[in-house]
C-alpha atoms as a PDB file:
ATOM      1  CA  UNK A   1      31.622   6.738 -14.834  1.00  0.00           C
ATOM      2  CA  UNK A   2      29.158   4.535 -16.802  1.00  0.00           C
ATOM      3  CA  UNK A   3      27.203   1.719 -15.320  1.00  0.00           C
ATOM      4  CA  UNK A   4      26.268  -1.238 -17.290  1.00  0.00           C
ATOM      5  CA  UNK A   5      23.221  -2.501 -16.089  1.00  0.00           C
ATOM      6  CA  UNK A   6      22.084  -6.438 -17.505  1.00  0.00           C
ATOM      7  CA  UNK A   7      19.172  -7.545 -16.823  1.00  0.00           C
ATOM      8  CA  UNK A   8      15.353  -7.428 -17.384  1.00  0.00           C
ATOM      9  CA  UNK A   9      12.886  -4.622 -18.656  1.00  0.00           C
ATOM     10  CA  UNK A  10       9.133  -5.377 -17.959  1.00  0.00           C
ATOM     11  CA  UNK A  11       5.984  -4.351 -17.648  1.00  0.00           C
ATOM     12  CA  UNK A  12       4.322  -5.324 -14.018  1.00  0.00           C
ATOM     13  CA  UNK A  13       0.589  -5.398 -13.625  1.00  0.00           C
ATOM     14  CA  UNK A  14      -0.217  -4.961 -10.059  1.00  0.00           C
ATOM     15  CA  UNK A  15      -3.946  -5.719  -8.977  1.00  0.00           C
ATOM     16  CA  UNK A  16      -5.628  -6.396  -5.738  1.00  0.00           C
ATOM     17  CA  UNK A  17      -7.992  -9.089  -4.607  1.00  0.00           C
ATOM     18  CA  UNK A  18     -10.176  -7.682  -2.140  1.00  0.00           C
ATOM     19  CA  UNK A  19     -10.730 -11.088  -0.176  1.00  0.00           C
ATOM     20  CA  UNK A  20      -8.013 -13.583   1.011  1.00  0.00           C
ATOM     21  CA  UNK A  21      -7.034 -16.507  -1.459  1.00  0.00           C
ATOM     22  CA  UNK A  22      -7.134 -18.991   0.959  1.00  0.00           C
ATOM     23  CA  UNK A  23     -11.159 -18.441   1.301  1.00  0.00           C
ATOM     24  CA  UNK A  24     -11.359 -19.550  -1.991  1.00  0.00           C
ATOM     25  CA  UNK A  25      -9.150 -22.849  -2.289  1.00  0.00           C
ATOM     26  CA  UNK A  26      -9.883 -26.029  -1.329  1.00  0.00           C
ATOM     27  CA  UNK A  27      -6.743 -27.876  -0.168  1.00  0.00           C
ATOM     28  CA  UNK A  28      -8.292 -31.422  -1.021  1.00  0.00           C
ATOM     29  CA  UNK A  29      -9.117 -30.468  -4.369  1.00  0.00           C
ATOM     30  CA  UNK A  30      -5.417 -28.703  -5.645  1.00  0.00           C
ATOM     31  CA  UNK A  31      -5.374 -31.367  -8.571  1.00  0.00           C
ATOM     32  CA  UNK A  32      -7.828 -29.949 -10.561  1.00  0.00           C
ATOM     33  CA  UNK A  33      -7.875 -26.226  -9.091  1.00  0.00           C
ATOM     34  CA  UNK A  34     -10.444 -24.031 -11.571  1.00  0.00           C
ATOM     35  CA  UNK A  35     -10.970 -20.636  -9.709  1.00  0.00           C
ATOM     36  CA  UNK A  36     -11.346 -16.848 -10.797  1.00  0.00           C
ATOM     37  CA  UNK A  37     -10.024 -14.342  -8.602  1.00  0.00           C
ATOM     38  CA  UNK A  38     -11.711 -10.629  -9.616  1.00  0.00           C
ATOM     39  CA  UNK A  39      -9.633  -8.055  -9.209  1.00  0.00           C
ATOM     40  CA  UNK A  40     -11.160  -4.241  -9.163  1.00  0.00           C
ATOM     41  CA  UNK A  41      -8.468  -2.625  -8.444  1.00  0.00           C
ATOM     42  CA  UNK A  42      -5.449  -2.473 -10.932  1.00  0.00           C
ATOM     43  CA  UNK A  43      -2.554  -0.595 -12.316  1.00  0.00           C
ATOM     44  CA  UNK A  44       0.390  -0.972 -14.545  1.00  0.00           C
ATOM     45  CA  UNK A  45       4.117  -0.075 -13.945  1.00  0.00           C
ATOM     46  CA  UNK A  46       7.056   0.004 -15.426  1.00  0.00           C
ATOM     47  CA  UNK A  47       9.380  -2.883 -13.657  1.00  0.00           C
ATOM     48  CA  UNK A  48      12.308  -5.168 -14.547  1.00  0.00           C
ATOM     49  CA  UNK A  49      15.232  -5.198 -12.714  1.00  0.00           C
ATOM     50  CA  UNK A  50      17.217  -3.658 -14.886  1.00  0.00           C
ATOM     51  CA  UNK A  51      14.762  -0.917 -15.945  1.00  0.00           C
ATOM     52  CA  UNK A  52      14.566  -0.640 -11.614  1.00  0.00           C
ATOM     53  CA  UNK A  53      18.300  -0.139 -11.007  1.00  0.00           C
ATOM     54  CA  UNK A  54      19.302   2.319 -13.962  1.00  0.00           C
ATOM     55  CA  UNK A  55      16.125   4.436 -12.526  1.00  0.00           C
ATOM     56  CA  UNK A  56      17.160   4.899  -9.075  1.00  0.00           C
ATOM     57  CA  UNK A  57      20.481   5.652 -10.448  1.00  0.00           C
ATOM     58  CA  UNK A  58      19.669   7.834 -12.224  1.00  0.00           C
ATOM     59  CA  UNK A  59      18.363   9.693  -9.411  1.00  0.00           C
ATOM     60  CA  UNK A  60      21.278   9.149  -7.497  1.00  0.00           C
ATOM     61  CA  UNK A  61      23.613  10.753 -10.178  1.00  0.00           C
ATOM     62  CA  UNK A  62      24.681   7.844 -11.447  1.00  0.00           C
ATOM     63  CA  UNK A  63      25.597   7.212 -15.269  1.00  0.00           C
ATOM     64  CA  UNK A  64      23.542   4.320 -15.898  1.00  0.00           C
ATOM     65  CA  UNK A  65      23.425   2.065 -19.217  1.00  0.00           C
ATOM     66  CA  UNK A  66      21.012  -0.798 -19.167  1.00  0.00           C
ATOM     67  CA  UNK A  67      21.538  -3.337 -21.385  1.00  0.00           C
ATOM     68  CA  UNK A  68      18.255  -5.276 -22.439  1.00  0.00           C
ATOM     69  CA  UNK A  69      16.239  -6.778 -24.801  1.00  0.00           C
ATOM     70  CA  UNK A  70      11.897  -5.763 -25.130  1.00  0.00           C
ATOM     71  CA  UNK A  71       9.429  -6.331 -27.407  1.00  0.00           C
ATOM     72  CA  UNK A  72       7.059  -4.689 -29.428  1.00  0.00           C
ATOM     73  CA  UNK A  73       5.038  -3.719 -27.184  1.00  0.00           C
ATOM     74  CA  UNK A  74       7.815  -1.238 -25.753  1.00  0.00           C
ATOM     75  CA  UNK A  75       6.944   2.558 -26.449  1.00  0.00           C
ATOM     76  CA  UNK A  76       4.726   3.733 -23.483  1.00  0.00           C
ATOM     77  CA  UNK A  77       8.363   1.835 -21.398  1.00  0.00           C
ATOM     78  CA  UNK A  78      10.558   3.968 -24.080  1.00  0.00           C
ATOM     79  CA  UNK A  79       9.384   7.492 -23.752  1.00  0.00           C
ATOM     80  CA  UNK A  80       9.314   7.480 -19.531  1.00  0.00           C
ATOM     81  CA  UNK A  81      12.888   5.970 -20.520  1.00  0.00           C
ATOM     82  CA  UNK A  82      13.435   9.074 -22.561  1.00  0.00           C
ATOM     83  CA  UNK A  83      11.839  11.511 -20.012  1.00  0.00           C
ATOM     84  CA  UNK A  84      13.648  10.337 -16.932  1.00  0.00           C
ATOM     85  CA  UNK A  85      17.083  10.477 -19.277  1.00  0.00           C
ATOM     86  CA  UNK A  86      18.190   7.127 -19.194  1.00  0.00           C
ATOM     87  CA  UNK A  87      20.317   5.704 -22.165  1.00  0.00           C
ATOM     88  CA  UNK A  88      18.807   3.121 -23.748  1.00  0.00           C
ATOM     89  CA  UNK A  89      20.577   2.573 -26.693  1.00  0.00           C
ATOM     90  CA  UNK A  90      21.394  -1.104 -25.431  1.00  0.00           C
ATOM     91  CA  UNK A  91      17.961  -1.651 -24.627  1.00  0.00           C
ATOM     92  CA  UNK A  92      16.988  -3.839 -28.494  1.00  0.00           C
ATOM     93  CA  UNK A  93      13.724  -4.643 -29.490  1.00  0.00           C
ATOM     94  CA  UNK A  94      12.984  -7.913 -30.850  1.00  0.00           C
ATOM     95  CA  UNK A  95       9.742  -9.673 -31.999  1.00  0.00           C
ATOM     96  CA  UNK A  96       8.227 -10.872 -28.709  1.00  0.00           C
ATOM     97  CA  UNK A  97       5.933  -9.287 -26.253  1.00  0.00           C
ATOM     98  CA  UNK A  98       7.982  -7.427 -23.615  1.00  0.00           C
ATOM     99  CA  UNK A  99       8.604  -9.013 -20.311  1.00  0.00           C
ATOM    100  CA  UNK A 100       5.577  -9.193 -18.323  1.00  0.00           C
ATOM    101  CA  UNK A 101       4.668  -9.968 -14.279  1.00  0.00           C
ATOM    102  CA  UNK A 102       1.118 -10.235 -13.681  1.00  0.00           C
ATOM    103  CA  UNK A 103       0.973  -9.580  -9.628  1.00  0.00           C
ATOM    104  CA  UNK A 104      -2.889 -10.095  -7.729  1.00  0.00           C
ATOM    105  CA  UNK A 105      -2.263  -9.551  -4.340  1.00  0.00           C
ATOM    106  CA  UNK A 106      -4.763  -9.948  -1.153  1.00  0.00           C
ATOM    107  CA  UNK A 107      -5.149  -8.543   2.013  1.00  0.00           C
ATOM    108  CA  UNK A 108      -2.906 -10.656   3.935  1.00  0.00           C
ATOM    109  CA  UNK A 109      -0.099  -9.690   1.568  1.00  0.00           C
ATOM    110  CA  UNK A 110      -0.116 -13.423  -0.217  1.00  0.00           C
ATOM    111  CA  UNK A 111       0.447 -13.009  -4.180  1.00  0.00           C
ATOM    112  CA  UNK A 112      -0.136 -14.919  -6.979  1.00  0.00           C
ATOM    113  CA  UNK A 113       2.163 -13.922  -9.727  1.00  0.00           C
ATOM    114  CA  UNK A 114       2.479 -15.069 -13.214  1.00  0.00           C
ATOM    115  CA  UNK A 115       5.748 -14.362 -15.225  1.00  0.00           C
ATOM    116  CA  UNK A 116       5.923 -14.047 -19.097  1.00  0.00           C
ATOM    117  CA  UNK A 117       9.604 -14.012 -20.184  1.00  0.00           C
ATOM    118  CA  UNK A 118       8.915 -12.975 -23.573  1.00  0.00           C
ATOM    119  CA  UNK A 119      11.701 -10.665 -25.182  1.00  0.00           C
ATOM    120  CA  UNK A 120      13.288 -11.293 -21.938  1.00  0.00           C
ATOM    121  CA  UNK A 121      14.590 -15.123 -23.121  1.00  0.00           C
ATOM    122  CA  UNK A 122      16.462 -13.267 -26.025  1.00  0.00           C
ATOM    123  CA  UNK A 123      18.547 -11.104 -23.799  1.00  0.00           C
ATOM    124  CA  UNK A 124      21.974 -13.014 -24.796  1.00  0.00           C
ATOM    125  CA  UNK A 125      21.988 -11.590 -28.294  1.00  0.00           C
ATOM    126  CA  UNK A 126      23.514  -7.768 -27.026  1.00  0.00           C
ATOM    127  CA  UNK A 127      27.296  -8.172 -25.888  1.00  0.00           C
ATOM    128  CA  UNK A 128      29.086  -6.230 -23.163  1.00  0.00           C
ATOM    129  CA  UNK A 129      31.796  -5.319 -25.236  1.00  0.00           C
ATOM    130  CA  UNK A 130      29.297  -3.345 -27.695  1.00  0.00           C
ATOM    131  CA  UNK A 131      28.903  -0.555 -24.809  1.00  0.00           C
ATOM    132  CA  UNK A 132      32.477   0.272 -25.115  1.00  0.00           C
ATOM    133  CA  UNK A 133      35.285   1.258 -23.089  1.00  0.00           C
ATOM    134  CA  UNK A 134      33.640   3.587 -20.906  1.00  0.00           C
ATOM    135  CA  UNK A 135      32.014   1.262 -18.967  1.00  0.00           C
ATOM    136  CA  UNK A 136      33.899   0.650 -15.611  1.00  0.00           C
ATOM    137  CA  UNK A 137      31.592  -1.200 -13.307  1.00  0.00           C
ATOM    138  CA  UNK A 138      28.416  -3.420 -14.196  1.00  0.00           C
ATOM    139  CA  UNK A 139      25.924  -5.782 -12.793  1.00  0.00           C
ATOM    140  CA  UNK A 140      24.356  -9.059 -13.700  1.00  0.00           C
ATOM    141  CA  UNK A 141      20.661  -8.924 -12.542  1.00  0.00           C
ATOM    142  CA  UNK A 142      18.319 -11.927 -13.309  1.00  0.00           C
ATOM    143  CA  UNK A 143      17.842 -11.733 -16.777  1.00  0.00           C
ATOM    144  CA  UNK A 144      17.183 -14.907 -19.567  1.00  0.00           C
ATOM    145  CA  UNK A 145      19.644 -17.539 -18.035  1.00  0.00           C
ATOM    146  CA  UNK A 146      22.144 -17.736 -21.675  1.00  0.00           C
ATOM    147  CA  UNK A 147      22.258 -13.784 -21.309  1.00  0.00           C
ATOM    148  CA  UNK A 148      23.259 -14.107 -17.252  1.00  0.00           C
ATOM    149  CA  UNK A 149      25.874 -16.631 -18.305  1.00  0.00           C
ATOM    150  CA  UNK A 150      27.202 -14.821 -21.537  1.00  0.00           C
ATOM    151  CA  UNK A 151      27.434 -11.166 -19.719  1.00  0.00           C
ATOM    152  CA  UNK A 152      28.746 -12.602 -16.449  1.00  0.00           C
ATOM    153  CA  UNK A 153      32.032 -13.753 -18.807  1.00  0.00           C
ATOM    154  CA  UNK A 154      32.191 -11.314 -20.768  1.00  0.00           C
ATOM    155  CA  UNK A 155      32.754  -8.836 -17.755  1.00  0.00           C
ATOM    156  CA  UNK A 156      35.380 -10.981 -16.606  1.00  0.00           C
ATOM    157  CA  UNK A 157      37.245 -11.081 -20.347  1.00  0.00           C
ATOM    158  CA  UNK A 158      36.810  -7.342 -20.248  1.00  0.00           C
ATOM    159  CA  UNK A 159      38.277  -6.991 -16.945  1.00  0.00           C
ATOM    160  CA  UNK A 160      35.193  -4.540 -15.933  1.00  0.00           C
ATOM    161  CA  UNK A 161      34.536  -5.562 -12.158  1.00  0.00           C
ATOM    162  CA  UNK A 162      30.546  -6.245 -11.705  1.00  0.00           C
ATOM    163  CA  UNK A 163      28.161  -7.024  -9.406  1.00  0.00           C
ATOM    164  CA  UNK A 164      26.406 -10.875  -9.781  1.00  0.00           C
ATOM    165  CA  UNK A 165      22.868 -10.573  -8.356  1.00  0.00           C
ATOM    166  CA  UNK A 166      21.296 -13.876  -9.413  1.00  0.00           C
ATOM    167  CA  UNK A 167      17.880 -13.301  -7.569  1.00  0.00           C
ATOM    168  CA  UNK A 168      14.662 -15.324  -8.577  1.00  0.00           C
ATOM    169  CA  UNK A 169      16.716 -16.654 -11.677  1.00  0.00           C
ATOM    170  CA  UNK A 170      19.120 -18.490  -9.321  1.00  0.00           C
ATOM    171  CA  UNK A 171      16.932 -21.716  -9.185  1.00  0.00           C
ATOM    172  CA  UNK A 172      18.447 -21.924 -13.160  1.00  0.00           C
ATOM    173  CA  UNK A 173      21.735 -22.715 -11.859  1.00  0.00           C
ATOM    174  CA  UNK A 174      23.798 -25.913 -10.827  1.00  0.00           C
ATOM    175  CA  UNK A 175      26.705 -26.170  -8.672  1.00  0.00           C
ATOM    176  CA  UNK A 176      29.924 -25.703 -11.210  1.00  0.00           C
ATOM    177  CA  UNK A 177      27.770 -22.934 -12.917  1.00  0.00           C
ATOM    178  CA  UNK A 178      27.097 -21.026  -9.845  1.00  0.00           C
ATOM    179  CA  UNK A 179      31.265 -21.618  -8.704  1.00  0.00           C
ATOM    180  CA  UNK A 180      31.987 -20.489 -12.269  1.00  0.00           C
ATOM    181  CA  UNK A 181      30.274 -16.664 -11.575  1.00  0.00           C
ATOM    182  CA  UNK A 182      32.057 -16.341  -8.407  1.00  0.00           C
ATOM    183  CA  UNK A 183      35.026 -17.015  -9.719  1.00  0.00           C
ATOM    184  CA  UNK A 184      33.870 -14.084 -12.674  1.00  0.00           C
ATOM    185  CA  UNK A 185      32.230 -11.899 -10.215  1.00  0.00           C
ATOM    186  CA  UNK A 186      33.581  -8.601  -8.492  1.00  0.00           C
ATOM    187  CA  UNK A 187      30.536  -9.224  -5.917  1.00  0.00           C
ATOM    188  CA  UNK A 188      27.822 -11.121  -5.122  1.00  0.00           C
ATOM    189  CA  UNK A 189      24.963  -9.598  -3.527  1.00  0.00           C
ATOM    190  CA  UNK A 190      21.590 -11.719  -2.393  1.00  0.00           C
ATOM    191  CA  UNK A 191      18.776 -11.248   0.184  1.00  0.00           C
ATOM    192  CA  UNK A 192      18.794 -13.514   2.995  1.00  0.00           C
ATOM    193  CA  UNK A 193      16.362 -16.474   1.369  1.00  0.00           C
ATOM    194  CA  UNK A 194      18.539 -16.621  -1.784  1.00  0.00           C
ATOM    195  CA  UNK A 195      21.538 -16.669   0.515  1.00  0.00           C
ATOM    196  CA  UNK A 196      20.430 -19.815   2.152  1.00  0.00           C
ATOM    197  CA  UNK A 197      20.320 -21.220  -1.177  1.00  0.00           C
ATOM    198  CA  UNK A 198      22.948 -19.763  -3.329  1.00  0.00           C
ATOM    199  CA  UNK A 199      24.885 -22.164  -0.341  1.00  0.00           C
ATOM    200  CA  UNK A 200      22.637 -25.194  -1.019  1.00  0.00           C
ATOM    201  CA  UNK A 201      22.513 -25.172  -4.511  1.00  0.00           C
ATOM    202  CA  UNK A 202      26.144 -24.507  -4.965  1.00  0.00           C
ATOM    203  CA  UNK A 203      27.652 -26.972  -2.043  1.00  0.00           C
ATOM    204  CA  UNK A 204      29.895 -24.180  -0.567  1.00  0.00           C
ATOM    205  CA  UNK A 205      29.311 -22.932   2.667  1.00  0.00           C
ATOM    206  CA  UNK A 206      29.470 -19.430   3.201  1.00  0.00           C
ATOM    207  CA  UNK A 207      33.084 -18.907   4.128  1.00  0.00           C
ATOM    208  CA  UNK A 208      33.997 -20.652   1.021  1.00  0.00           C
ATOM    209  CA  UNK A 209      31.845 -18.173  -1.482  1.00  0.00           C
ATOM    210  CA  UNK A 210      33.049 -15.128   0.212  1.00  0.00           C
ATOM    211  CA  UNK A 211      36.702 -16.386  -0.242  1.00  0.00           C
ATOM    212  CA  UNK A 212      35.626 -16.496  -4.055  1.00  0.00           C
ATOM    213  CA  UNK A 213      34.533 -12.757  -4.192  1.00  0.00           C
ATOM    214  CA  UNK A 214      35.571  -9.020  -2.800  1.00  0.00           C
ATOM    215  CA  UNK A 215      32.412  -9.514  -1.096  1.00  0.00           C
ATOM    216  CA  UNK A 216      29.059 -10.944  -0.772  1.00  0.00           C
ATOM    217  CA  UNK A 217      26.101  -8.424   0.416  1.00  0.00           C
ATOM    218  CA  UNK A 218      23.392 -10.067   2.071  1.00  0.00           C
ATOM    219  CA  UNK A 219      19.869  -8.532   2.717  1.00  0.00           C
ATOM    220  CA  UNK A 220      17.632  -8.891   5.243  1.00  0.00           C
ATOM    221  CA  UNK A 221      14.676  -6.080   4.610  1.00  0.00           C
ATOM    222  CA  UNK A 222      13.466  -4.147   7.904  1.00  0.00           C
ATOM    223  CA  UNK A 223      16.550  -5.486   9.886  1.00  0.00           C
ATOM    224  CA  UNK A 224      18.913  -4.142   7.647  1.00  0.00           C
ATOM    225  CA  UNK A 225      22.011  -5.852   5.544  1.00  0.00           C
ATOM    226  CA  UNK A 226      25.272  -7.101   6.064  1.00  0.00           C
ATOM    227  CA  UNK A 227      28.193  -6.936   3.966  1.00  0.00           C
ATOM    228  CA  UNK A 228      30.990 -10.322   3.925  1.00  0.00           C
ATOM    229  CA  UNK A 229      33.927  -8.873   3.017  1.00  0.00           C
ATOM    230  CA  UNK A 230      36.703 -10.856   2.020  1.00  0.00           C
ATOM    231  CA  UNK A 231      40.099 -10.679   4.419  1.00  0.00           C
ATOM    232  CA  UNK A 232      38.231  -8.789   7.174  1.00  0.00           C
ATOM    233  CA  UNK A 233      34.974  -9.167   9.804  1.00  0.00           C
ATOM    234  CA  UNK A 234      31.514  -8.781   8.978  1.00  0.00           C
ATOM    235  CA  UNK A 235      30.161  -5.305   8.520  1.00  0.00           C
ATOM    236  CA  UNK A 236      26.374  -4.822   9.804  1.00  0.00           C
ATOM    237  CA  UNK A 237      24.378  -2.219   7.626  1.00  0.00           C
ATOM    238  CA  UNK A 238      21.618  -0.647   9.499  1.00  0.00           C
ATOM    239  CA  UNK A 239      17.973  -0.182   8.026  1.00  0.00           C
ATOM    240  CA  UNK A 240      16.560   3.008   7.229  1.00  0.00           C
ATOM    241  CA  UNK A 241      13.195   3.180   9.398  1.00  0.00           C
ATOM    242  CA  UNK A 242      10.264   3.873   7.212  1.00  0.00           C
ATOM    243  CA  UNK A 243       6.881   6.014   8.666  1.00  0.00           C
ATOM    244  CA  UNK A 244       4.799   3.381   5.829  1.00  0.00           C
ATOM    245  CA  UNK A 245       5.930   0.514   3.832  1.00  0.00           C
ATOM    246  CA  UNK A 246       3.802   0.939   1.360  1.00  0.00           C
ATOM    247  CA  UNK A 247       5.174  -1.557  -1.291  1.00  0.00           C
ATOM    248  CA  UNK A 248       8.392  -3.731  -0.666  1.00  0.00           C
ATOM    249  CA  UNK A 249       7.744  -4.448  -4.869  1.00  0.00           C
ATOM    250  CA  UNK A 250      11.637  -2.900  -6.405  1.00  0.00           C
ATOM    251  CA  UNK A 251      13.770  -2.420  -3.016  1.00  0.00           C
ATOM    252  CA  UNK A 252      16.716  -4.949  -3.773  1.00  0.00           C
ATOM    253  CA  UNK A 253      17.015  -3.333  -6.646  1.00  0.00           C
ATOM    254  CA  UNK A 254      17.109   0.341  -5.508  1.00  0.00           C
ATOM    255  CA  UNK A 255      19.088  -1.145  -3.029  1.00  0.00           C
ATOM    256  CA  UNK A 256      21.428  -2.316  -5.610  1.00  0.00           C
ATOM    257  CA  UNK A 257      21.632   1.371  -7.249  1.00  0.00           C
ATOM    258  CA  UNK A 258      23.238   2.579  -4.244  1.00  0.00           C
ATOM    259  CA  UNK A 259      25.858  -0.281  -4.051  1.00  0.00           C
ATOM    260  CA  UNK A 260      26.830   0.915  -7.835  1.00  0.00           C
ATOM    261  CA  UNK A 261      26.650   4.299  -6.992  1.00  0.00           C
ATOM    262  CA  UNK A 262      28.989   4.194  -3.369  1.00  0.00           C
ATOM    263  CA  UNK A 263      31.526   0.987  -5.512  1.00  0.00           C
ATOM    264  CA  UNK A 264      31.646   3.833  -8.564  1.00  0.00           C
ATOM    265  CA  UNK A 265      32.612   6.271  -5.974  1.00  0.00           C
ATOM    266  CA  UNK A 266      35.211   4.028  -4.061  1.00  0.00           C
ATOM    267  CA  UNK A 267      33.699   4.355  -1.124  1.00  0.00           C
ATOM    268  CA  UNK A 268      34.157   2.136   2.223  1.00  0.00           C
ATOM    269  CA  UNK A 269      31.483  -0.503   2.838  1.00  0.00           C
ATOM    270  CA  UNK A 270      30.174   1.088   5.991  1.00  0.00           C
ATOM    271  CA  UNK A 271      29.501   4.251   3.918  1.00  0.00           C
ATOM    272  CA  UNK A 272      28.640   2.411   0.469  1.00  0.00           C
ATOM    273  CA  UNK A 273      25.489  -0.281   2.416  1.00  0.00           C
ATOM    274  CA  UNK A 274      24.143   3.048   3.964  1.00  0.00           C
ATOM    275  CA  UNK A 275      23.710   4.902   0.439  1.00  0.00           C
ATOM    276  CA  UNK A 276      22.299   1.292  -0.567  1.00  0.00           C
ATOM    277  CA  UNK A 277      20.270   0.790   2.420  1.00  0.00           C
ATOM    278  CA  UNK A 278      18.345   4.534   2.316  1.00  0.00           C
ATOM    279  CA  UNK A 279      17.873   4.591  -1.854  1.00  0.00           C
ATOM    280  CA  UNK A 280      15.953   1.414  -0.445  1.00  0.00           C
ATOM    281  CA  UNK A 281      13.894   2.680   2.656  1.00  0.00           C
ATOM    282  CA  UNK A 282      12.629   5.582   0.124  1.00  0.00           C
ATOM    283  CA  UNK A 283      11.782   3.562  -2.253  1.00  0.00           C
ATOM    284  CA  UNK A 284       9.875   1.256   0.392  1.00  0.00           C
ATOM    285  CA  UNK A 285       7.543   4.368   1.070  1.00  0.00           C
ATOM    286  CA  UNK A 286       6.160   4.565  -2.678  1.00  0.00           C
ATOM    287  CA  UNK A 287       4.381   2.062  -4.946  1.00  0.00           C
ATOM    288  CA  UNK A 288       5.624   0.308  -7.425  1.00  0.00           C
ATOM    289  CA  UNK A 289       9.397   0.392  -8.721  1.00  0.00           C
ATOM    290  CA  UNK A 290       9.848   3.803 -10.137  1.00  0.00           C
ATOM    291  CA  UNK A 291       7.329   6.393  -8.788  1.00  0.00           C
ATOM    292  CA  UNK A 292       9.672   7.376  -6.251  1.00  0.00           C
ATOM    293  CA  UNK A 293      11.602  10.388  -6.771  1.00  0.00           C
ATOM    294  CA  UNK A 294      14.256  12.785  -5.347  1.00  0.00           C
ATOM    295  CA  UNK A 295      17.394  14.983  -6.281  1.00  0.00           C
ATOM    296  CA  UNK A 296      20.409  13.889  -5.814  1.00  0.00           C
ATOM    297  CA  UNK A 297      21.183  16.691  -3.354  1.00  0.00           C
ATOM    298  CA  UNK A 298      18.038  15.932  -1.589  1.00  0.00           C
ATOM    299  CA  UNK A 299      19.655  12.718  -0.971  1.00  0.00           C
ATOM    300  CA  UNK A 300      22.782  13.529   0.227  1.00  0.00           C
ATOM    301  CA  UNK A 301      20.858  15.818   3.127  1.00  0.00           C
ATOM    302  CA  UNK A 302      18.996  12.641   3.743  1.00  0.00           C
ATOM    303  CA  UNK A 303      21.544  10.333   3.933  1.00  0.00           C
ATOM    304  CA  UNK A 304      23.157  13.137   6.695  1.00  0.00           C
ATOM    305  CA  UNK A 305      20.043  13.226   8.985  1.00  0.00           C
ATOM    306  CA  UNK A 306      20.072   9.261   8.821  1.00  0.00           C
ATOM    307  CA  UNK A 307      23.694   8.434   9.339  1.00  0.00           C
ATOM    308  CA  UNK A 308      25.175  11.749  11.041  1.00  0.00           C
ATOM    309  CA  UNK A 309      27.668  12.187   8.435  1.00  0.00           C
ATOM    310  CA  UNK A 310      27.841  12.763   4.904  1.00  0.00           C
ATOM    311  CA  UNK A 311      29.037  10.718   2.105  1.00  0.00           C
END
């Protein structure tokens, strides 16, 4: 069963600042801030949430279609595409630079991150209906904000139940915009920040979005998830312990491969935020968004050892 997965492709370029930022800022002087941070370390990855969640399907054993727009700039992004055998015949280059996140982190964890939309902004000119009729689930990840709006109705026209996952795009919404995709959306599916205000910016309170949706999957990292079900009580998904976090960078969104994968399956929730919740905790262990790696039976035993019982 196909996956249709909207949402960004990008490059990230991760360095590290050896010292702490705040050593380096002066707090009475933020109106005319001029400072150079040199980074030695650095390395680039491939990133984007959509790019993220049709990898770790992949590796689950999934059927994953993302549906994107790049730039120019794509090819080193299209042959690891190729050699990890995901479709990208939805991904469409246009002329712009590809999505890029520029990511300097310190020692105390604090980032600075700057964000170049790019091809990104052009996202709404592929349709949903183009993949076809063997599509049977889908997502909405942040992506340009017409493309978010266009793809979140056109899953609904199509009757193809989907997954909204607003994330760091969901400051781009009002109130009637953000009732409109819950009233389009299968399920909506946030970490515990965005939760907070997802209710805020729409003026419902949480009891009135999860009577809007099947369900509303919150996130809360290292202490695990919980999934709001609509019609019955709150089911608590347990975190995965990790030896080493190495890089947080990409979790939600192998975390939102394993939702697809256990909804494509039709499993329960208890059994569906575990499959989500480990694809997460092994990501965790491994930099970046896509240098993890694992067969799908591999999984399966792991998801045994973890849980006691297999999916």
């Amino acid at each position: 069963m196909t996956a249709l997965i909207c949402g960004s492709v990008a490059f990230d370029t991760i360095m590290s600042f050896p010292e702490r930022f705040r050593d380096h800022l002066l707090a009475d002087r933020m109106e005319d801030i001029s400072v150079c941070f040199t980074a030695p370390e650095m390395r680039r990855e491939f990133g984007g949430c959509a790019g993220n969640v049709a990898y770790t399907l992949k590796l689950l054993g999934g059927d994953p279609l993302p549906m994107a727009t790049v730039g120019h700039d794509f090819a080193p992004y299209a042959s690891w595409m190729d050699r990890t055998g995901i479709d990208r015949r939805f991904v469409t280059e246009v002329d712009a630079f590809t999505a890029q996140a520029f990511i300097t982190t310190d020692p105390d964890g604090s980032q600075i991150t700057t964000f170049h939309p790019g091809a990104m902004d052009h996202a709404h000119v592929n349709s949903v209906g183009d993949a076809g009729g063997g599509v049977r689930i889908g997502i909405v990840t942040p992506d340009g904000r017409e493309a978010m709006v266009r793809h979140a109705a056109e899953f609904a026209e199509l009757g193809i139940p989907f997954i909204f996952d607003p994330g760091q795009q969901l400051h781009l919404f009002g109130p009637d915009e953000l009732a409109r995709f819950l009233d389009e959306a299968t399920w909506l599916t946030v970490n515990s920040y965005e939760w907070s205000v997802f209710q805020e910016r729409s003026g419902l309170d949480a009891d009135e979005i999860v009577q809007r949706v099947d369900a509303a999957i919150v996130t809360r990292g290292a202490e695990g998830s919980t999934v709001l079900a609509h019609g019955r009580e709150a089911v608590d998904i347990p975190a995965v312990p990790v030896p080493r976090a190495v890089d947080p960078t990409g979790c939600g969104d192998a975390y939102r491969a394993g939702l697809l994968l256990g909804l494509e399956a039709g499993r329960d929730w208890e059994t569906t935020g575990r499959i989500a919740s480990l694809a997460g905790a092994i990501k965790v262990a491994h930099p970046g968004c896509q240098n993890h790696r694992f067969e799908a039976d591999e999984f399966a035993a792991r998801f045994r050892d973890a849980f006691g019982y297999a999916f």
